[in-house]
Protein backbone atom coordinates (compact mmCIF):
# COMPACT_ATOMS: atom_id res chain seq x y z
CA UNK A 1 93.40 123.34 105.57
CA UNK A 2 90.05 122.17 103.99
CA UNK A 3 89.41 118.89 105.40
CA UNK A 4 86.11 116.35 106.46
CA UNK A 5 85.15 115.74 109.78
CA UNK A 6 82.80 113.18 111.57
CA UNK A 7 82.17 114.00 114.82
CA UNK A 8 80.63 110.95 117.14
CA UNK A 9 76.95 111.59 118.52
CA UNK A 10 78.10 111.04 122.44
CA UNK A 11 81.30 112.99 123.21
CA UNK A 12 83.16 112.47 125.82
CA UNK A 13 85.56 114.56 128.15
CA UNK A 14 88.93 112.64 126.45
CA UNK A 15 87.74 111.97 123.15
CA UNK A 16 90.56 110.80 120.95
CA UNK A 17 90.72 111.75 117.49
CA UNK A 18 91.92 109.55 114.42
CA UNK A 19 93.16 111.66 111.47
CA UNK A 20 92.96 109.37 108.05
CA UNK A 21 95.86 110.23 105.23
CA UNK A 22 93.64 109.94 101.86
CA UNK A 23 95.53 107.85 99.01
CA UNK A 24 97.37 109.54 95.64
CA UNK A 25 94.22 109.77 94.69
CA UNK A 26 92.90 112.56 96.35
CA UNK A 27 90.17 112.82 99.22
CA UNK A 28 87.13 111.04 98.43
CA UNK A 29 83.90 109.59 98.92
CA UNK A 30 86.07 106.52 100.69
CA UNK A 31 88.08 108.50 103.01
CA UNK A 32 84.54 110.31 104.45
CA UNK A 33 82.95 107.61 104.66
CA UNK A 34 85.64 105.67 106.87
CA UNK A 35 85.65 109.09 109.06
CA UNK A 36 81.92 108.22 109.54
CA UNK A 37 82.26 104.37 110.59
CA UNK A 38 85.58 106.10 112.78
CA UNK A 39 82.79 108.53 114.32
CA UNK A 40 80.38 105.63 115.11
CA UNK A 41 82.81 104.36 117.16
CA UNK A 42 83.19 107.24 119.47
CA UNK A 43 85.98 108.36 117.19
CA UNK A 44 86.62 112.07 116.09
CA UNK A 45 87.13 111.29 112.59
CA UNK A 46 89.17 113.47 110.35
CA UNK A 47 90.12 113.23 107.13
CA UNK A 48 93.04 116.53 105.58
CA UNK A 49 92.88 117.50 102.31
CA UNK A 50 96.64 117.10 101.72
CA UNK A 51 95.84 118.03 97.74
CA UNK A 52 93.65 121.47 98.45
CA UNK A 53 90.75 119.97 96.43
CA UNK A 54 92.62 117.94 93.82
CA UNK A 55 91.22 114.23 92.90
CA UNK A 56 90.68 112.04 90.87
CA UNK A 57 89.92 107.92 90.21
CA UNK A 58 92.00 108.21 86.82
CA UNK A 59 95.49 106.46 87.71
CA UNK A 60 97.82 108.71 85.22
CA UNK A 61 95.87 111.64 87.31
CA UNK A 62 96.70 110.08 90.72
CA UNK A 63 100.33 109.42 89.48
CA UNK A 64 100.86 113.15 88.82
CA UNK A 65 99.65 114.58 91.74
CA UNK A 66 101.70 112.62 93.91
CA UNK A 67 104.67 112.90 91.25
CA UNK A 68 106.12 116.28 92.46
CA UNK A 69 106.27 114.82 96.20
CA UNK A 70 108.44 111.89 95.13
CA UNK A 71 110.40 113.12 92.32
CA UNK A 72 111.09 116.63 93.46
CA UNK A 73 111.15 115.32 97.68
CA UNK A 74 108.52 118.45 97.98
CA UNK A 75 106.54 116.31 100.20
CA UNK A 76 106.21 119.94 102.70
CA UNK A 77 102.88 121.27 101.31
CA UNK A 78 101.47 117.52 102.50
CA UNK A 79 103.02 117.26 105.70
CA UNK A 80 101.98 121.06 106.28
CA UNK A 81 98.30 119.89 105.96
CA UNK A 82 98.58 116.62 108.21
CA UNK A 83 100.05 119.22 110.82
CA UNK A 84 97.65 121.89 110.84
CA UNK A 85 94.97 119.25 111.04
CA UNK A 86 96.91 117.72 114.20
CA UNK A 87 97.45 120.98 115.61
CA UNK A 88 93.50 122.25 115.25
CA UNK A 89 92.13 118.72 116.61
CA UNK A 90 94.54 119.68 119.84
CA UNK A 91 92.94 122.79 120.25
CA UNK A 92 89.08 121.20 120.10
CA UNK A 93 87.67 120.78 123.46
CA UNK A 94 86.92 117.69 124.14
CA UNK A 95 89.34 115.77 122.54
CA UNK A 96 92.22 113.86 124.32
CA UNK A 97 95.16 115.46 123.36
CA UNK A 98 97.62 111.79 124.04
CA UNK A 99 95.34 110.13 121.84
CA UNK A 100 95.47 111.84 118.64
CA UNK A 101 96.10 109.30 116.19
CA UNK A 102 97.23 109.59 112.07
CA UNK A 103 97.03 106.66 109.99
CA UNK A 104 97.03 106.94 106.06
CA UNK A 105 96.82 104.45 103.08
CA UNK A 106 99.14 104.64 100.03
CA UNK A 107 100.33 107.97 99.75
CA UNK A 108 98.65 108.52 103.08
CA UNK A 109 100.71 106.23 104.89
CA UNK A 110 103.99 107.94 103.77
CA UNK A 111 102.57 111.18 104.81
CA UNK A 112 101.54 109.52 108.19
């Protein structure tokens, strides 16, 4: 799963990890740069790339990317990517496995 990651400057033994859920439109420049503020905060900051590379800023774009997941209930492919990112920030050492958090906006939040 491609997906951005901000790693805080002082780690410690139990860091804990906040995956963000991009919107319907796609992962972009906001998304990374909330991972960043995340990782100033002692945060392991990761944001999934639920769309494999797809975005956009162009609504009618937006709506048909995230179309298939609500008309045809194929949300799978999405929920597959919020997963694998879970699973790899378990295996990281370092990172406090109870405190592995996933928030999302929009579509994020349903994917969340």
């Amino acid at each position: 799963v491609r997906m951005y990651v901000a790693k805080p400057k002082v780690t410690a033994d139990s860091t804990p990890a906040v995956l963000l859920i991009h919107q319907f439109f796609g992962l972009r420049p906001r998304d990374t740069g909330l991972c960043d503020e995340l990782a100033e905060l002692g945060y392991l900051g990761i944001a999934p790339d639920c769309y494999g590379g797809a975005t956009t800023s162009y609504v009618p774009r937006a709506i048909s990317l995230v179309l298939p997941a609500v008309v045809e209930d194929s949300w799978q492919p999405h929920l597959d990517a919020v997963d694998a990112a879970v699973e790899w920030a378990r295996a990281l050492p370092g990172v406090d496995k109870n405190r592995i958090y996933v928030a999302g906006f929009c579509f994020g939040g349903g994917a969340a």
